[in-house]
C-alpha atoms as a PDB file:
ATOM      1  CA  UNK A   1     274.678-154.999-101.058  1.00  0.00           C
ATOM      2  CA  UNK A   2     276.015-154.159-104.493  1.00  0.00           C
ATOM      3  CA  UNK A   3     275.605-151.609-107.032  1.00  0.00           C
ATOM      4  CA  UNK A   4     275.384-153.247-110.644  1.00  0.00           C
ATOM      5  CA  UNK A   5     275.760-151.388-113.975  1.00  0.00           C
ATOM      6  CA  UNK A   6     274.476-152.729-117.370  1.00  0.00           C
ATOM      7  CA  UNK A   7     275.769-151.226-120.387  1.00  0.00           C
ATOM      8  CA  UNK A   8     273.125-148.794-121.212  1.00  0.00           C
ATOM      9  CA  UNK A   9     273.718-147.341-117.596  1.00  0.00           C
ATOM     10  CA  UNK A  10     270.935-148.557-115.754  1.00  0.00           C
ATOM     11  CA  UNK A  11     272.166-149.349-112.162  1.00  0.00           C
ATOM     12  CA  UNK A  12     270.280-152.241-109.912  1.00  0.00           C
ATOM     13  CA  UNK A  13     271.659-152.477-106.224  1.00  0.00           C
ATOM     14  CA  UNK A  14     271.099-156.149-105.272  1.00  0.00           C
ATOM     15  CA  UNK A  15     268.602-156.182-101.887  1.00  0.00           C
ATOM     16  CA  UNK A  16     269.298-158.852 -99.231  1.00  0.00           C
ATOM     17  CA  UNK A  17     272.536-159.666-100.754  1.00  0.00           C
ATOM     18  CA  UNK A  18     274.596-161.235 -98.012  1.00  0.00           C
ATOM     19  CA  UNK A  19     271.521-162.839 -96.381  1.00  0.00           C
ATOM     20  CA  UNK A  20     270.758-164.952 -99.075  1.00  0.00           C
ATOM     21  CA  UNK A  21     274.292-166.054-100.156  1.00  0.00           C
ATOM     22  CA  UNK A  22     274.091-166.968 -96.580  1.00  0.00           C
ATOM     23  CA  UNK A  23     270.855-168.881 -96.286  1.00  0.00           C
ATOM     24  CA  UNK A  24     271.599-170.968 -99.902  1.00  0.00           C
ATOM     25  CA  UNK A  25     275.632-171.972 -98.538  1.00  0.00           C
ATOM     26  CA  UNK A  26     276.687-170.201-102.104  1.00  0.00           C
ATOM     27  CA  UNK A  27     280.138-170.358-100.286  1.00  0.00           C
ATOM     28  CA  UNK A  28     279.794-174.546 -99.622  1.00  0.00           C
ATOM     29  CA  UNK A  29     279.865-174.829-103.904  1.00  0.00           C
ATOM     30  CA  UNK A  30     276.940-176.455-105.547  1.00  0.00           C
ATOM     31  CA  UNK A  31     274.454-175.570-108.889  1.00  0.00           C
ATOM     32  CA  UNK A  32     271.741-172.804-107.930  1.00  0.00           C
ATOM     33  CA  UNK A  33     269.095-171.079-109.828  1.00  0.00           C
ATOM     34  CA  UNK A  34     268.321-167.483-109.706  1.00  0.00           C
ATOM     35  CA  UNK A  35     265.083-167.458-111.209  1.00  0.00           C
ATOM     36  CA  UNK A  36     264.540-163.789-111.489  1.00  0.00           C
ATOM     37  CA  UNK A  37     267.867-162.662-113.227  1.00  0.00           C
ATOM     38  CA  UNK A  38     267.299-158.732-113.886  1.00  0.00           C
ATOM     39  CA  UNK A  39     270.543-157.562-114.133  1.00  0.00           C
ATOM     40  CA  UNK A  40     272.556-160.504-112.500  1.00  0.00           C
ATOM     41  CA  UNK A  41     273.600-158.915-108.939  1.00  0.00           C
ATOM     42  CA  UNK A  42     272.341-162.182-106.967  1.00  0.00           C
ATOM     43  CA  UNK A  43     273.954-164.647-109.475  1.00  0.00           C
ATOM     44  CA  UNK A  44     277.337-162.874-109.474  1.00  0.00           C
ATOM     45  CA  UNK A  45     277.850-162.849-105.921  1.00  0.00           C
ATOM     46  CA  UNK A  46     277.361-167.105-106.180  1.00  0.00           C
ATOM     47  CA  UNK A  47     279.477-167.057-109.044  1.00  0.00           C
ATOM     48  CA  UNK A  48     282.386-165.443-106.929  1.00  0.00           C
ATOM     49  CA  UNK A  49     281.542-166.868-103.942  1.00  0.00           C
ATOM     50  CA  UNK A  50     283.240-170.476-104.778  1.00  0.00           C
ATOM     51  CA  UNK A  51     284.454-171.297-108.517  1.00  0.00           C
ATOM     52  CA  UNK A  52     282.752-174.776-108.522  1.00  0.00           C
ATOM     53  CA  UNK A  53     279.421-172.776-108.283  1.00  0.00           C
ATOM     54  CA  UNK A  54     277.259-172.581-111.415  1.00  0.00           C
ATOM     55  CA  UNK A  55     274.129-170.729-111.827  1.00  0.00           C
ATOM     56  CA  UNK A  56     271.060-170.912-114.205  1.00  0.00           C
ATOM     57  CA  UNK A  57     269.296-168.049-114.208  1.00  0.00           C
ATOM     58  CA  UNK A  58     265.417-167.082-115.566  1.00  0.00           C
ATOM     59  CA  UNK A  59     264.385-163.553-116.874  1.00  0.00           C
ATOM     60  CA  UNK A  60     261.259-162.916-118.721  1.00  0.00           C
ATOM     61  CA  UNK A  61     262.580-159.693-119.878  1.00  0.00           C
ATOM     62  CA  UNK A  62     265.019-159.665-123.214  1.00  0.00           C
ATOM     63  CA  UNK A  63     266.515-156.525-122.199  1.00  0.00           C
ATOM     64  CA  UNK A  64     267.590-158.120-118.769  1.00  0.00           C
ATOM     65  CA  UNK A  65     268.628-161.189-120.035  1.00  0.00           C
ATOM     66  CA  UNK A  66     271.120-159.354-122.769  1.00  0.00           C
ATOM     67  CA  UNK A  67     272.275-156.994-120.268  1.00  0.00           C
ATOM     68  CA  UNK A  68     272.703-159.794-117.544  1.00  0.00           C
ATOM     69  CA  UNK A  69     274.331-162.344-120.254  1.00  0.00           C
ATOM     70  CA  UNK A  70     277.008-159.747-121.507  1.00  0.00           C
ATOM     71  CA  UNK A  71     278.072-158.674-117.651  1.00  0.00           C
ATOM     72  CA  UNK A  72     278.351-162.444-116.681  1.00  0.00           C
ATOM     73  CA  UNK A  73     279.899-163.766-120.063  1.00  0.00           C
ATOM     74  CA  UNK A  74     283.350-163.889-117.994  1.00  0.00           C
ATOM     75  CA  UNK A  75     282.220-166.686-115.897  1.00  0.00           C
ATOM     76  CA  UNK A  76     282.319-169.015-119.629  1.00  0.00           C
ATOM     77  CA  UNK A  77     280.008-172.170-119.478  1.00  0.00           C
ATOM     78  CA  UNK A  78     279.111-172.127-115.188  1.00  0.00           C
ATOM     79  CA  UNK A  79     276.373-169.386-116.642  1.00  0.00           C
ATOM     80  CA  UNK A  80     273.354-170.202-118.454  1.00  0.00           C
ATOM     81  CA  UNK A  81     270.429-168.052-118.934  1.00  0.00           C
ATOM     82  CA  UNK A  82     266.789-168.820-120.226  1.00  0.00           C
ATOM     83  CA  UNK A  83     264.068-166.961-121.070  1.00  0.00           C
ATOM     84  CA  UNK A  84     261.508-167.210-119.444  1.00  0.00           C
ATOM     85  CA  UNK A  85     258.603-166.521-116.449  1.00  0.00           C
ATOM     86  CA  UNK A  86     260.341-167.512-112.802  1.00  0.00           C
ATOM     87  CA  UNK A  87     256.432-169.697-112.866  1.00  0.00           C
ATOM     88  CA  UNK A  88     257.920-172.025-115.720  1.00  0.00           C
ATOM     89  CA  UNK A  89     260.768-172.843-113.426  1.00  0.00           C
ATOM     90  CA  UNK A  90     260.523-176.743-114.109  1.00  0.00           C
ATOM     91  CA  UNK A  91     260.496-176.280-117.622  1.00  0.00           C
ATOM     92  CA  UNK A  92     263.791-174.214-117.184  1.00  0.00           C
ATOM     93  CA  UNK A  93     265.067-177.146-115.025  1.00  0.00           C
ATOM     94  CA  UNK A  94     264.394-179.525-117.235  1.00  0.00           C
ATOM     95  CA  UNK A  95     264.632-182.991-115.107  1.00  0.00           C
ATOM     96  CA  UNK A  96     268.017-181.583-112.982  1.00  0.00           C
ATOM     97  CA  UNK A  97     268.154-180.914-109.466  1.00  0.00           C
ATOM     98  CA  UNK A  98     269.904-177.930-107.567  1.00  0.00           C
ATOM     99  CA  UNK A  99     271.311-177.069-104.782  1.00  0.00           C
ATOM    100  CA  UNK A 100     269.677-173.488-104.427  1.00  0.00           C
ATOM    101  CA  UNK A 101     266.557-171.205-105.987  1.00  0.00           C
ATOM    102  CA  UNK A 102     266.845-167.823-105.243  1.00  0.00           C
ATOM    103  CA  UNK A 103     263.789-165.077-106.167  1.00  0.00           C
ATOM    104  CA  UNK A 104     263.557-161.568-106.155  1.00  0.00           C
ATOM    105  CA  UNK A 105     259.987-160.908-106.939  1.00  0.00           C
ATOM    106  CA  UNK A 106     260.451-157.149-106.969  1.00  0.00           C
ATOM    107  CA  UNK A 107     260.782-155.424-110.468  1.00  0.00           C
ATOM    108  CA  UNK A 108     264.216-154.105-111.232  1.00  0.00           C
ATOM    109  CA  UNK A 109     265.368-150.996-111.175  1.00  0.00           C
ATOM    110  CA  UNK A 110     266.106-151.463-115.245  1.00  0.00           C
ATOM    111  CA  UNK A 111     262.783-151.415-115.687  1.00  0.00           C
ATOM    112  CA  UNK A 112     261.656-148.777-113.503  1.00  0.00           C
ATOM    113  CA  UNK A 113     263.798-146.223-114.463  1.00  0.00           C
ATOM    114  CA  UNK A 114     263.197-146.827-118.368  1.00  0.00           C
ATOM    115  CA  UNK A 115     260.655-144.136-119.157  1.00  0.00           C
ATOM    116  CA  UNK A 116     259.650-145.902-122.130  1.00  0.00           C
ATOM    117  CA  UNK A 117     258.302-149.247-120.151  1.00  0.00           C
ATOM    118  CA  UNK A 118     255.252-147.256-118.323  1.00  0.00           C
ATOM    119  CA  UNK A 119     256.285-149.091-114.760  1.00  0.00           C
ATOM    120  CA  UNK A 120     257.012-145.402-113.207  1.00  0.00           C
ATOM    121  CA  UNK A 121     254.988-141.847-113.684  1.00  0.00           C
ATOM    122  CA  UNK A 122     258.319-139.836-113.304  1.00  0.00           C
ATOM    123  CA  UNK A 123     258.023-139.437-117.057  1.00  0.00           C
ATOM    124  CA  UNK A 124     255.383-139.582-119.719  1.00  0.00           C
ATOM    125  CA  UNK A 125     255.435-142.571-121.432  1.00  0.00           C
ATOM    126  CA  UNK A 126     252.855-144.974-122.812  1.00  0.00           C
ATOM    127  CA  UNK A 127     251.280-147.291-120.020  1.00  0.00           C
ATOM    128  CA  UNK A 128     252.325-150.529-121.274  1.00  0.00           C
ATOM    129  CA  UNK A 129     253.751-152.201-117.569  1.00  0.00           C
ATOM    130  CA  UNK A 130     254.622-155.540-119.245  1.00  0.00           C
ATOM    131  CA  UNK A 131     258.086-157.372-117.830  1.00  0.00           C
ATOM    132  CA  UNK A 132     257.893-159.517-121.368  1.00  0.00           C
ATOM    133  CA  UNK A 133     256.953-156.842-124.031  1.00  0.00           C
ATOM    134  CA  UNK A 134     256.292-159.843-126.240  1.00  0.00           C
ATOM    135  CA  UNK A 135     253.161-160.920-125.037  1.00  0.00           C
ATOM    136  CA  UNK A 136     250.139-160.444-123.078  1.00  0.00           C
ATOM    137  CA  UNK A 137     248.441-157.223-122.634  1.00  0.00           C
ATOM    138  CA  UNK A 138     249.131-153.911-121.623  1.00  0.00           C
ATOM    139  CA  UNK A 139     247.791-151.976-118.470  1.00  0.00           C
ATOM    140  CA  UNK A 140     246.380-149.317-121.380  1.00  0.00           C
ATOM    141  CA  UNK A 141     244.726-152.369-122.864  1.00  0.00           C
ATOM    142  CA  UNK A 142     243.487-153.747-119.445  1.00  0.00           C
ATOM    143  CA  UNK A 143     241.975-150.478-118.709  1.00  0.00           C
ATOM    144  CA  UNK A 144     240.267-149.949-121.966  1.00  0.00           C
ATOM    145  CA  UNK A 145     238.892-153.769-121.839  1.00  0.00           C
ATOM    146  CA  UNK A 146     237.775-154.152-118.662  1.00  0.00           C
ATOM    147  CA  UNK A 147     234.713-153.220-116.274  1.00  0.00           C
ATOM    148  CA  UNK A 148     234.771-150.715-113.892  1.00  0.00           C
ATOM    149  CA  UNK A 149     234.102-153.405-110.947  1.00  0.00           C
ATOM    150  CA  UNK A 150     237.128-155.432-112.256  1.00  0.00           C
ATOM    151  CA  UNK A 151     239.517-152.506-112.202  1.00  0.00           C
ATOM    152  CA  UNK A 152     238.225-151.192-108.959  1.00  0.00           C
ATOM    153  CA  UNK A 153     238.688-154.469-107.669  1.00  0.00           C
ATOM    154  CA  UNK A 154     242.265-154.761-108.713  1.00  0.00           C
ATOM    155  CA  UNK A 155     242.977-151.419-107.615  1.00  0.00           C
ATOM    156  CA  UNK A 156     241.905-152.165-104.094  1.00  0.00           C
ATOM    157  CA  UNK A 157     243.180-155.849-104.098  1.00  0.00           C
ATOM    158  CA  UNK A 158     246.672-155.236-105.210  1.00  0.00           C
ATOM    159  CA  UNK A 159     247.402-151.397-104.193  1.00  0.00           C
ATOM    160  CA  UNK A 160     244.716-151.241-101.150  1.00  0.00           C
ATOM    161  CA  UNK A 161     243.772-148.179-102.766  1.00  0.00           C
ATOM    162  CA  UNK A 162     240.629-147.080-100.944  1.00  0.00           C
ATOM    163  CA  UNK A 163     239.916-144.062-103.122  1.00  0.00           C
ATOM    164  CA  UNK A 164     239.416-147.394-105.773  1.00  0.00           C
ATOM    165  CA  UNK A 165     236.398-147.254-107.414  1.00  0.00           C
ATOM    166  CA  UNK A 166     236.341-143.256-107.362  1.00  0.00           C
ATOM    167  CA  UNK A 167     239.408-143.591-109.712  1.00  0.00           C
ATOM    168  CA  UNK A 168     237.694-146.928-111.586  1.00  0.00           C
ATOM    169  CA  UNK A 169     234.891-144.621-112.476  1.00  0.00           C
ATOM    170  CA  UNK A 170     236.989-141.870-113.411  1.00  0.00           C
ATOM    171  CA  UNK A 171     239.370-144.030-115.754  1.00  0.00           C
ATOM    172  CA  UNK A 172     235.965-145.527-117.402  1.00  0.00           C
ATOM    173  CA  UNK A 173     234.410-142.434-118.018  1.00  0.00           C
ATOM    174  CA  UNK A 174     237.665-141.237-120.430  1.00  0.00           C
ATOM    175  CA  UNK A 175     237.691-144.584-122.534  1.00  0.00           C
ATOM    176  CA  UNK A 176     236.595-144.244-125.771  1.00  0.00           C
ATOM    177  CA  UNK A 177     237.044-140.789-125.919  1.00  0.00           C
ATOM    178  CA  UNK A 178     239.629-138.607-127.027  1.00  0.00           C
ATOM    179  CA  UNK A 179     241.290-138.260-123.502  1.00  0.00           C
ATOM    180  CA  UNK A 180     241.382-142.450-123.459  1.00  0.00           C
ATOM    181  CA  UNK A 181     243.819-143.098-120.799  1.00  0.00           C
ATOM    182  CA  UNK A 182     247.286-144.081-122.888  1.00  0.00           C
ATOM    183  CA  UNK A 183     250.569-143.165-121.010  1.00  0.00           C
ATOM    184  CA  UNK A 184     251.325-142.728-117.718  1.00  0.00           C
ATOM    185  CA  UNK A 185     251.056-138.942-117.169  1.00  0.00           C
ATOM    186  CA  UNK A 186     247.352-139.120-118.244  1.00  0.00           C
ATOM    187  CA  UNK A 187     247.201-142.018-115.452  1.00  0.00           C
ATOM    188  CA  UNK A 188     249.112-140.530-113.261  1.00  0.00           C
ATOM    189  CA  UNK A 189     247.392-137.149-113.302  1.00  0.00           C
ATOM    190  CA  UNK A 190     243.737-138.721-113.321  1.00  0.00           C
ATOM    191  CA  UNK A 191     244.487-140.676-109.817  1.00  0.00           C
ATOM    192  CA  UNK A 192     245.933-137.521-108.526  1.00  0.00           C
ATOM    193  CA  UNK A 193     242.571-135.495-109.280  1.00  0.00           C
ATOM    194  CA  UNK A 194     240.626-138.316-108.344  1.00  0.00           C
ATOM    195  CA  UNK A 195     242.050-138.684-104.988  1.00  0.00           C
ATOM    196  CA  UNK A 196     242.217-134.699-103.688  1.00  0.00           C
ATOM    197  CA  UNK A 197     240.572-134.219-100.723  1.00  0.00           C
ATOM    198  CA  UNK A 198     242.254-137.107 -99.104  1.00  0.00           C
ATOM    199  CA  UNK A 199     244.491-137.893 -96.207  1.00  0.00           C
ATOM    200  CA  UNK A 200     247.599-136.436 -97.346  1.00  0.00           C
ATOM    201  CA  UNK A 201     250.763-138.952 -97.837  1.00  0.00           C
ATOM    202  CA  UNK A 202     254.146-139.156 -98.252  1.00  0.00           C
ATOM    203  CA  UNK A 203     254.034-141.258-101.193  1.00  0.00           C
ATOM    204  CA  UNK A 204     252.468-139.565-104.616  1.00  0.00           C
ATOM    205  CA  UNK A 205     248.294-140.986-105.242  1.00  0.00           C
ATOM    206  CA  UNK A 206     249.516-142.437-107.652  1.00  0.00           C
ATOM    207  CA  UNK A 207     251.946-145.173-106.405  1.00  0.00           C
ATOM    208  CA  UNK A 208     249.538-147.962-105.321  1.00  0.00           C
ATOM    209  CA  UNK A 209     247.425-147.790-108.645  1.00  0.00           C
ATOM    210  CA  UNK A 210     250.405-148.340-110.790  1.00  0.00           C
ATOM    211  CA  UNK A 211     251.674-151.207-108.559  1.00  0.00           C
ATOM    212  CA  UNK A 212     248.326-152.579-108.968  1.00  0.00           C
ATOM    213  CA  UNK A 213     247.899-152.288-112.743  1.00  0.00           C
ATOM    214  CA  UNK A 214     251.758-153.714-112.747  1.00  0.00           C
ATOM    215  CA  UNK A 215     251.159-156.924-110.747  1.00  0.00           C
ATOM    216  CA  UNK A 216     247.452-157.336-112.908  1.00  0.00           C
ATOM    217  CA  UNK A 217     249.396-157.287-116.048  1.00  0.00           C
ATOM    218  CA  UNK A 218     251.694-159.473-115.234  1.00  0.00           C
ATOM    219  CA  UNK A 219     249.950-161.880-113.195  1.00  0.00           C
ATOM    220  CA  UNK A 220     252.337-161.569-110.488  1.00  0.00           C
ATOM    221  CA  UNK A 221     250.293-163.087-107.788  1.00  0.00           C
ATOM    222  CA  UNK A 222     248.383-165.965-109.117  1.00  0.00           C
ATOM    223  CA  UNK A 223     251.470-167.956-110.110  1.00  0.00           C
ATOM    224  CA  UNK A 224     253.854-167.425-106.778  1.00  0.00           C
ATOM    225  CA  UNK A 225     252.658-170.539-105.017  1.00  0.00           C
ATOM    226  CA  UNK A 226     252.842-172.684-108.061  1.00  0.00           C
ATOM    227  CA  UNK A 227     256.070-171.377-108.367  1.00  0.00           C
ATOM    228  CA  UNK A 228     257.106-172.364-104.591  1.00  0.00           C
ATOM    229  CA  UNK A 229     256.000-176.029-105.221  1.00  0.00           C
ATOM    230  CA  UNK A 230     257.515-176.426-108.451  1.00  0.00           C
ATOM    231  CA  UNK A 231     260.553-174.572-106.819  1.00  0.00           C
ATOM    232  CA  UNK A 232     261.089-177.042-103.860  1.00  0.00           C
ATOM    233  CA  UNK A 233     260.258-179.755-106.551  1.00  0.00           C
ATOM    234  CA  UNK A 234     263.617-178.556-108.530  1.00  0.00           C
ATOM    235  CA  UNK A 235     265.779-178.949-105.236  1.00  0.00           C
ATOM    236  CA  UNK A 236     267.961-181.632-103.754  1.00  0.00           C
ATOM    237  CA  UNK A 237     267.135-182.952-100.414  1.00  0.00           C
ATOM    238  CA  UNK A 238     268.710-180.298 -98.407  1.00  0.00           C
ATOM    239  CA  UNK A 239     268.397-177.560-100.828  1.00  0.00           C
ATOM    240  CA  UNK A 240     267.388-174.285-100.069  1.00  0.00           C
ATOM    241  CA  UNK A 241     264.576-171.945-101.493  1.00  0.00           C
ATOM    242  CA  UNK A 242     265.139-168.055-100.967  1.00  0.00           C
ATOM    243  CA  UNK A 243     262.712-165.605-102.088  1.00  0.00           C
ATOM    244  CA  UNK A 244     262.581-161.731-101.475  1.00  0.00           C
ATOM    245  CA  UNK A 245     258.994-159.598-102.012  1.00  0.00           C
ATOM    246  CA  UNK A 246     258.612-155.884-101.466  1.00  0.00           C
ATOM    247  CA  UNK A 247     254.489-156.179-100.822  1.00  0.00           C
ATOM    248  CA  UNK A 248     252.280-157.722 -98.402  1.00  0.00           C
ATOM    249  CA  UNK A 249     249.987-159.868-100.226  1.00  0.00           C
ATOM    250  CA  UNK A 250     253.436-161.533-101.921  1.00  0.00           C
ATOM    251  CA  UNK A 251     254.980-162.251 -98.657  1.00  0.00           C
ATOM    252  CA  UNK A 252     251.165-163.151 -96.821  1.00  0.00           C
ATOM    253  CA  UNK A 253     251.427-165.957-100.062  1.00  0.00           C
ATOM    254  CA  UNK A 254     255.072-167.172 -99.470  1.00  0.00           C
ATOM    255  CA  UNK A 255     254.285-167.148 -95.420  1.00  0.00           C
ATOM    256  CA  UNK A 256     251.646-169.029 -95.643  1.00  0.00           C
ATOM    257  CA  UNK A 257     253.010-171.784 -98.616  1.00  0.00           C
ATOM    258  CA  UNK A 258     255.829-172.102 -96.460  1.00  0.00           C
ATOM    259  CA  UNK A 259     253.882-172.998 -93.929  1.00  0.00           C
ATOM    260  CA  UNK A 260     251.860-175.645 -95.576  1.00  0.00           C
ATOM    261  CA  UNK A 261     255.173-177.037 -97.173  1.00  0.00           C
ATOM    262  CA  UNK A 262     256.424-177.489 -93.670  1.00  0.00           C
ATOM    263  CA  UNK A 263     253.314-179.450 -92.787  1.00  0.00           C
ATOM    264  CA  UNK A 264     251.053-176.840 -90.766  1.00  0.00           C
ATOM    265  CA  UNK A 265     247.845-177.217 -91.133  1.00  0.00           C
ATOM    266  CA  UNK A 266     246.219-173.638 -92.114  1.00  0.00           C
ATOM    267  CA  UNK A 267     242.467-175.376 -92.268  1.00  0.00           C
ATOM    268  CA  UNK A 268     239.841-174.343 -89.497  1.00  0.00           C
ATOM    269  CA  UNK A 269     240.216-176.182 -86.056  1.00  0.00           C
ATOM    270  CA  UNK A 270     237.179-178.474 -86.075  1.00  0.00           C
ATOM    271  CA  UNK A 271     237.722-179.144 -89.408  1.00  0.00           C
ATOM    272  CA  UNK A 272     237.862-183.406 -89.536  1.00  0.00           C
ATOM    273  CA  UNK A 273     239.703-183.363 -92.912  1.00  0.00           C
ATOM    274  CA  UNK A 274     242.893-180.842 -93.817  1.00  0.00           C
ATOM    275  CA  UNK A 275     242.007-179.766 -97.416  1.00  0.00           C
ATOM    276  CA  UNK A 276     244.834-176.954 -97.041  1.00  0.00           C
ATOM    277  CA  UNK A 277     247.503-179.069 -98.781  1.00  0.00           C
ATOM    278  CA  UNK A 278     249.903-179.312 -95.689  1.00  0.00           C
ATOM    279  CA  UNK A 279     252.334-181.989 -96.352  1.00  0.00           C
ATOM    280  CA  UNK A 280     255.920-181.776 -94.608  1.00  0.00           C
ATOM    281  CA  UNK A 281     258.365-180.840 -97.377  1.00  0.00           C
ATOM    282  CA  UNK A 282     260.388-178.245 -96.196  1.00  0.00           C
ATOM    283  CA  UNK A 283     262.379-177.089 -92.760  1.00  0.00           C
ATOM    284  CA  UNK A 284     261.235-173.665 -92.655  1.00  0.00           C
ATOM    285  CA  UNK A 285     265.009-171.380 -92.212  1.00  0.00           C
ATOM    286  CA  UNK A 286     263.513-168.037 -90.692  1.00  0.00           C
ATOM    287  CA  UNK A 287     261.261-168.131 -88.181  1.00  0.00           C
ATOM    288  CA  UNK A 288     260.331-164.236 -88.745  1.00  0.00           C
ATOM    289  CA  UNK A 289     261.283-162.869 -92.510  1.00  0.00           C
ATOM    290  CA  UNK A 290     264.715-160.874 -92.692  1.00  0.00           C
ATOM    291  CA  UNK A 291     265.164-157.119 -93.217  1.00  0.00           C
ATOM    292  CA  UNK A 292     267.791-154.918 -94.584  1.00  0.00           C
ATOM    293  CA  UNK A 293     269.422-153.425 -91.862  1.00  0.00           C
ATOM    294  CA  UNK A 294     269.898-149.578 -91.428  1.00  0.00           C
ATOM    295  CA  UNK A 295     272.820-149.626 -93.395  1.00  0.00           C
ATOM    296  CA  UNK A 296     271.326-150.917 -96.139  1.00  0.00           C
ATOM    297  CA  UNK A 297     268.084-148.717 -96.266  1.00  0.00           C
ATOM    298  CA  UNK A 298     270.674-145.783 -95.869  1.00  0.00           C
ATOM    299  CA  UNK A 299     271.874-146.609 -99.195  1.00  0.00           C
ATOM    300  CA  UNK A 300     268.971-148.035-100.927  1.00  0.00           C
ATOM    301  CA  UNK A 301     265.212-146.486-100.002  1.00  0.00           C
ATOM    302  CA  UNK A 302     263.928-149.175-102.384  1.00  0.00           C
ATOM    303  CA  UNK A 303     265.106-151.584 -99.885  1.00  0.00           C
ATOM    304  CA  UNK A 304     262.431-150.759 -97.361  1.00  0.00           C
ATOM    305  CA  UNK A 305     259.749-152.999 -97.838  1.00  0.00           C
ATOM    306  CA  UNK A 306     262.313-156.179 -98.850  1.00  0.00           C
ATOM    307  CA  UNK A 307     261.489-158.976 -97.030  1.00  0.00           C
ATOM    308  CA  UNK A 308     263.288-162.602 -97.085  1.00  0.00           C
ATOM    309  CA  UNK A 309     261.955-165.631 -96.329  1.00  0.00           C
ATOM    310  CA  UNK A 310     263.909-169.246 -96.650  1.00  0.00           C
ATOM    311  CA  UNK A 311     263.038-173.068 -96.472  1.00  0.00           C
ATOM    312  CA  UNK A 312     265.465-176.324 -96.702  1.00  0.00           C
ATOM    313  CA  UNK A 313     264.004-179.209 -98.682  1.00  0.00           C
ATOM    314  CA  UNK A 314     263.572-182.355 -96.154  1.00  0.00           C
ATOM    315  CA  UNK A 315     264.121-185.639 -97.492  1.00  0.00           C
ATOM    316  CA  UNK A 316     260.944-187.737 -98.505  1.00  0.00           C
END
């Protein structure tokens, strides 16, 4: 694991580090893809791990993509960057093949720790929870736009928030008034409220609503197995496809489209015709995902809930 610095300070330590230089051969030489940049931890460990390597990495966020292009400007023309969403991955390709596609679908530590990008509550800031600030809308916009059954629902579907529609109801009741929910203390606060007389918890109320108005915003979930196809699509026959989540439902998806890749068969038993999309694409690398170690969540609490899962593309 490695700590990175960008220039304004922020620090990122790369999760999984070793594993998954080890599962894409970054040593063997070859052209990868790290198609969630952030701050460039993953692809400077390939870049130094042979000098042959090269590296093309994806960021939809400007800020990572500066910060990530001035640290790696030493490594001359084997770095290229792109901007874009890790889903537009065959766009970013454009018609070459690589040896390796890493992903780290957790958001950086950049962008949690910058109060003004409404990802944490640790500081008031408005809720805007966008990893592109360009476009699409923010989670104050979502709020104030949708039902109370839709946000309820994406409370509970993406933070399995049980206190759910409680808080839905709550954050309804304050739009269109002066006390419109805007920035994340108001947020913050109202889940808090909304959720006393609970079981009590280590982690603050608040925690699984903003992870669930984060992934919402940014579609996070809908395009993951699109991205896996598309992903395995980009590789050479042998290739290897490495992705890291940090929540259940994200590594449920990549477990499962893995699994289907490799030819399994997730349709019922007595079903007469598979309509699951199995086809045999992929070797499937670990058997059970990989975890940091206790070294590793020593130095890095964020770490916890990393989980790594790896596939080799089969000939066909």
């Amino acid at each position: 694991m490695k700590m990175q610095h960008d220039a304004s300070g922020f620090t990122h330590q790369s999760v999984l580090l070793d594993e998954t230089l080890e599962l894409i051969n970054a040593s063997g030489g070859g052209d990868f893809i790290d198609a969630t940049l952030g701050l460039g931890g993953h692809t400077e460990a390939i870049l130094l791990a042979n000098d042959a390597n090269t590296v093309l990495g994806i960021d939809q966020d400007r800020e990572a993509l500066k910060s990530a292009g001035e640290r790696l400007a030493r490594f001359g023309e084997r770095f290229a960057a792109v901007h874009a969403n890790f889903s537009e991955i065959a766009a970013a390709a454009d018609g070459r093949e690589f040896d390796g596609i890493i992903a780290d679908l957790g958001v950086s530590s950049m962008q949690l720790d910058d109060e003004t990008r409404g990802f944490s509550f640790r500081e008031d800031a408005p809720l805007d929870m966008r990893m592109d600030v360009s476009t699409g809308r923010t989670a104050a916009e979502l709020l104030d736009e949708e039902s109370e059954e839709t946000i309820a629902n994406i409370i509970y579907k993406y933070g399995e928030e049980r206190n759910s529609r409680r808080i839905a109801k709550w954050i309804v009741e304050k739009q269109g008034t002066a006390d419109a929910i805007t920035t994340t203390r108001q947020l913050a606060d109202l889940v808090e409220r909304a959720s006393r007389g609970g079981k009590k918890e280590k982690i603050h109320p608040a925690t699984r609503t903003f992870q669930a108005l984060r992934i919402a915003v940014n579609n996070e979930i809908d395009i993951i197995e699109p991205f896996l196809r598309d992903s395995i699509k980009t590789l050479k026959t042998d290739g290897v496809l490495a992705v890291i989540t940090f929540h259940s439902l994200e590594d449920r998806i990549v477990k499962q489209a893995f699994r289907r890749f490799s030819g399994r068969c997730e349709c019922p038993p007595r079903q007469p015709v598979c309509t699951c999309g199995a086809e045999k694409l992929v070797e499937i690398l670990t058997r059970k995902p990989i975890v940091p170690n206790e070294a590793e969540l020593a130095a890095n609490q964020r770490s916890r809930s990393a989980k790594l899962r790896a596939c080799r593309k089969l000939a066909y």
